[in-house]
C-alpha atoms as a PDB file:
ATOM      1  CA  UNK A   1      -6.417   6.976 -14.867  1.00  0.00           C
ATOM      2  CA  UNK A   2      -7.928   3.703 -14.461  1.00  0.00           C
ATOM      3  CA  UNK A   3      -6.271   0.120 -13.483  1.00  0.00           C
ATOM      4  CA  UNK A   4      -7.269  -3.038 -15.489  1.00  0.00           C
ATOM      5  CA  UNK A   5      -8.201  -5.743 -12.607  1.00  0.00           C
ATOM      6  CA  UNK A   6     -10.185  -9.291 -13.158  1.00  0.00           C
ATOM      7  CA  UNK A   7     -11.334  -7.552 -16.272  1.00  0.00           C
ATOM      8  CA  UNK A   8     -12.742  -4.837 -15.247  1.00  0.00           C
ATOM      9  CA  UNK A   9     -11.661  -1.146 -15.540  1.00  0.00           C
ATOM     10  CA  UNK A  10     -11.322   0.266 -11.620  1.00  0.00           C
ATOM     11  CA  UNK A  11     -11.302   3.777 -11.711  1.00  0.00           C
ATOM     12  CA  UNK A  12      -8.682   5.630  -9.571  1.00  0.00           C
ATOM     13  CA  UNK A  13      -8.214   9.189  -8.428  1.00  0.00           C
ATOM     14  CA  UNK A  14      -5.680  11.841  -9.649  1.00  0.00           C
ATOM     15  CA  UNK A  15      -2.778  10.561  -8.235  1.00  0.00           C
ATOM     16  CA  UNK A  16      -3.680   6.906  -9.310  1.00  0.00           C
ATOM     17  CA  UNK A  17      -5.008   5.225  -5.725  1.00  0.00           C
ATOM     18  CA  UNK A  18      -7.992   3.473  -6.001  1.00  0.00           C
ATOM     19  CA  UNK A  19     -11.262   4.966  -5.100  1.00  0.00           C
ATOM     20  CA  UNK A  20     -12.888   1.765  -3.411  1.00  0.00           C
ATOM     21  CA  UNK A  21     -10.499  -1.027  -1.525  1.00  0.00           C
ATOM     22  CA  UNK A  22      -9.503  -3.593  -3.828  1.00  0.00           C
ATOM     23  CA  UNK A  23      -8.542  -6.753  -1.239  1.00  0.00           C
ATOM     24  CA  UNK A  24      -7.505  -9.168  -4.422  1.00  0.00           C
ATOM     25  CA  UNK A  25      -3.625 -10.302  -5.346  1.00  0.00           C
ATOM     26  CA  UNK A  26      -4.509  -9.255  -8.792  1.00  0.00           C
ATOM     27  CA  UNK A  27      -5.189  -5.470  -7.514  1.00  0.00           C
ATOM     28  CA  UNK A  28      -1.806  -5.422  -6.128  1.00  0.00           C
ATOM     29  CA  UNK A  29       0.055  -6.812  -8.722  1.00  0.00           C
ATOM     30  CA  UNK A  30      -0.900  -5.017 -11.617  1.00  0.00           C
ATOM     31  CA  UNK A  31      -1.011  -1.539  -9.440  1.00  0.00           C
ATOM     32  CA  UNK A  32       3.084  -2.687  -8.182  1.00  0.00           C
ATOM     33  CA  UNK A  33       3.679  -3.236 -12.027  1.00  0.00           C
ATOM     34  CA  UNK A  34       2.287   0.131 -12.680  1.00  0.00           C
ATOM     35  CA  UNK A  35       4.462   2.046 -10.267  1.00  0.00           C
ATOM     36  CA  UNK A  36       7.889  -0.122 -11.509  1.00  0.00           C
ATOM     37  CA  UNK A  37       7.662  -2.630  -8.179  1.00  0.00           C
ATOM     38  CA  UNK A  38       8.733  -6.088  -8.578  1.00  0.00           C
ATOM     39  CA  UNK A  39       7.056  -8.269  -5.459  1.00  0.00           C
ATOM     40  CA  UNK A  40       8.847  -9.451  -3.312  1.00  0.00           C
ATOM     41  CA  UNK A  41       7.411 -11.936   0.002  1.00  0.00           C
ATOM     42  CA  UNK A  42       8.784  -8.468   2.140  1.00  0.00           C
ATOM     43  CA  UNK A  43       6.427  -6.674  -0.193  1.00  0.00           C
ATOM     44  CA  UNK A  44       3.577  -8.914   0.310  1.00  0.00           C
ATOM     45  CA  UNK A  45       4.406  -8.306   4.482  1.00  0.00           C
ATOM     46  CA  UNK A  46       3.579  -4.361   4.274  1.00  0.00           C
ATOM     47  CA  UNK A  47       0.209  -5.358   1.794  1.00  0.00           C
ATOM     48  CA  UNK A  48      -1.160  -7.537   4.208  1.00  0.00           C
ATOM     49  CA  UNK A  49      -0.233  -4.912   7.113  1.00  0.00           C
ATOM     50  CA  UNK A  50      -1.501  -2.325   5.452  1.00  0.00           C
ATOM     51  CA  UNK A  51      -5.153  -3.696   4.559  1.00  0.00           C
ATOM     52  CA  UNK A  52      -5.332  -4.640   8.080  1.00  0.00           C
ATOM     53  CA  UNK A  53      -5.313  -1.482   9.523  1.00  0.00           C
ATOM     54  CA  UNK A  54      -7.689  -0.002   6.572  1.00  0.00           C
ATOM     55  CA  UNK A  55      -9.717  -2.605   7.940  1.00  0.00           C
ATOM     56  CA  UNK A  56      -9.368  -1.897  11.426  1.00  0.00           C
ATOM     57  CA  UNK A  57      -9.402   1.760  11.014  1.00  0.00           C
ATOM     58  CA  UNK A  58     -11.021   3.206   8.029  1.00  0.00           C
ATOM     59  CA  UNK A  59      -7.691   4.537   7.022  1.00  0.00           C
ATOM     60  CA  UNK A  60      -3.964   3.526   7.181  1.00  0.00           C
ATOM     61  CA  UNK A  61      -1.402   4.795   9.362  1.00  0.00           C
ATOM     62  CA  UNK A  62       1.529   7.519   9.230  1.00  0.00           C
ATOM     63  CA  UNK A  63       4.916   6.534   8.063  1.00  0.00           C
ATOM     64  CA  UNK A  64       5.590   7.130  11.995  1.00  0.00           C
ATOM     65  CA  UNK A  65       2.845   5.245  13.074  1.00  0.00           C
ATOM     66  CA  UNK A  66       3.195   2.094  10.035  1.00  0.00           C
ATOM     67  CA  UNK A  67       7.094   1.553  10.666  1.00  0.00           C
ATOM     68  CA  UNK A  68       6.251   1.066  14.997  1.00  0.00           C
ATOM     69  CA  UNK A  69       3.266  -1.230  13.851  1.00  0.00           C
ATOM     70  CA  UNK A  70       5.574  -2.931  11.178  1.00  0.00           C
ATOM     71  CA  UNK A  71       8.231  -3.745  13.959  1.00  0.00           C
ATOM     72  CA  UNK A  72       5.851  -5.630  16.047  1.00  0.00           C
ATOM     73  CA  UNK A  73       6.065  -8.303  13.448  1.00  0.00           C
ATOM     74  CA  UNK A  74       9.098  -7.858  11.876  1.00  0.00           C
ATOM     75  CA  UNK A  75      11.939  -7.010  14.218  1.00  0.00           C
ATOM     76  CA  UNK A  76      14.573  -5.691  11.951  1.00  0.00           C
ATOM     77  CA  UNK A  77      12.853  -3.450   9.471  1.00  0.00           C
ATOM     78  CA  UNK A  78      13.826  -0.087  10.085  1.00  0.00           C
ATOM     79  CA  UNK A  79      13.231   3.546   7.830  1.00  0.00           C
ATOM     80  CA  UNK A  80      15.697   2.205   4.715  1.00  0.00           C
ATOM     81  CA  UNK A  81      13.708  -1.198   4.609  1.00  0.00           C
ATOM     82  CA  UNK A  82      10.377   0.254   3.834  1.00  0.00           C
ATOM     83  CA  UNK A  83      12.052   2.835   1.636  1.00  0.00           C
ATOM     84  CA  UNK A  84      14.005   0.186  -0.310  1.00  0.00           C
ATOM     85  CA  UNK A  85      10.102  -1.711  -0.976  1.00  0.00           C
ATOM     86  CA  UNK A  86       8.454   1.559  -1.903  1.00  0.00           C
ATOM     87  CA  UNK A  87      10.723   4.416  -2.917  1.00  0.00           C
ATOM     88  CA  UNK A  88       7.941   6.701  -3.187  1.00  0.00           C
ATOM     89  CA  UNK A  89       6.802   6.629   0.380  1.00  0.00           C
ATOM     90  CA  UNK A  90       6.105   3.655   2.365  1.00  0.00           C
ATOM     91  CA  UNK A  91       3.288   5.078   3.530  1.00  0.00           C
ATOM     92  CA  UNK A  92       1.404   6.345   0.277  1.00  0.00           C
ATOM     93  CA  UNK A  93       3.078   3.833  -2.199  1.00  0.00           C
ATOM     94  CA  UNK A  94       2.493   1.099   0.425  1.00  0.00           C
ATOM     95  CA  UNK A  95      -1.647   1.896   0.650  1.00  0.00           C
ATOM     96  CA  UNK A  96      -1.611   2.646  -3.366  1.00  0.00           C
ATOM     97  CA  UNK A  97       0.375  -1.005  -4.298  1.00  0.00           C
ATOM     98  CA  UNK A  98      -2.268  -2.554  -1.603  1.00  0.00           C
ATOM     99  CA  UNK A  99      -5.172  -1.347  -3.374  1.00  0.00           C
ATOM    100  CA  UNK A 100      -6.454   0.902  -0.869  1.00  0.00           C
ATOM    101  CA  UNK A 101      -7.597   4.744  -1.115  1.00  0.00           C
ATOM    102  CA  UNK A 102      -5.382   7.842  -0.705  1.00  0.00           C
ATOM    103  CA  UNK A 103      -4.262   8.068   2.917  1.00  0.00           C
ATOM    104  CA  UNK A 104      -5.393  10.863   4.627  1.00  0.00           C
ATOM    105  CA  UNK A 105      -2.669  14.279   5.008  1.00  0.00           C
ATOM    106  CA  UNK A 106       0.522  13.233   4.738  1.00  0.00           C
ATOM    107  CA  UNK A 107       0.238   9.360   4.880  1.00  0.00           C
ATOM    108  CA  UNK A 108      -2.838   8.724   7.484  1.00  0.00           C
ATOM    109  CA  UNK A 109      -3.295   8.873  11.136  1.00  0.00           C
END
């Protein structure tokens, strides 16, 4: 599988996550239109969270770990709120959508 972005084919792995970090807005929207996600500014929230932490750590966090770093910002998001932006796992669809690699295990550290 491979994702079309700035012209360029970007190869991905099995499961469709990219296999170098991709920091553009084109990355992220063509990958959200891939998995069926219409962007929302909530969206855009968890993208920018999420490439932080890649940044900051080399990998992104647990589901556990993303929605107690997600509430530091954004007081009212609970389990249902990520789930409603990425049915698929906040965790994994969140890094895939931001144009990051797989998460480690079950959805990083």
């Amino acid at each position: 599988m491979a994702y079309r972005i700035n012209e360029v084919e970007v190869e991905t792995d099995n499961d469709g996550y990219l296999l170098e970090p991709d920091y553009s807005a084109e990355a992220v929207e063509v990958i959200a239109a891939a998995e069926g996600i219409a962007l929302t500014p909530e969206h855009w929230k968890i993208v920018d969270y999420m490439r932080d932490e890649y940044r900051e750590h080399g990998h992104t966090p647990n589901f556990r770990n993303m929605l107690k770093g997600i509430q530091e910002f954004w007081s009212d998001a609970d389990s249902k709120t990520l789930y409603d932006l990425f049915p698929m796992g906040p965790a994994k669809q969140g890094a895939k959508i931001a144009g990051l690699p797989q998460p480690y295990g079950k959805g990083g550290y």
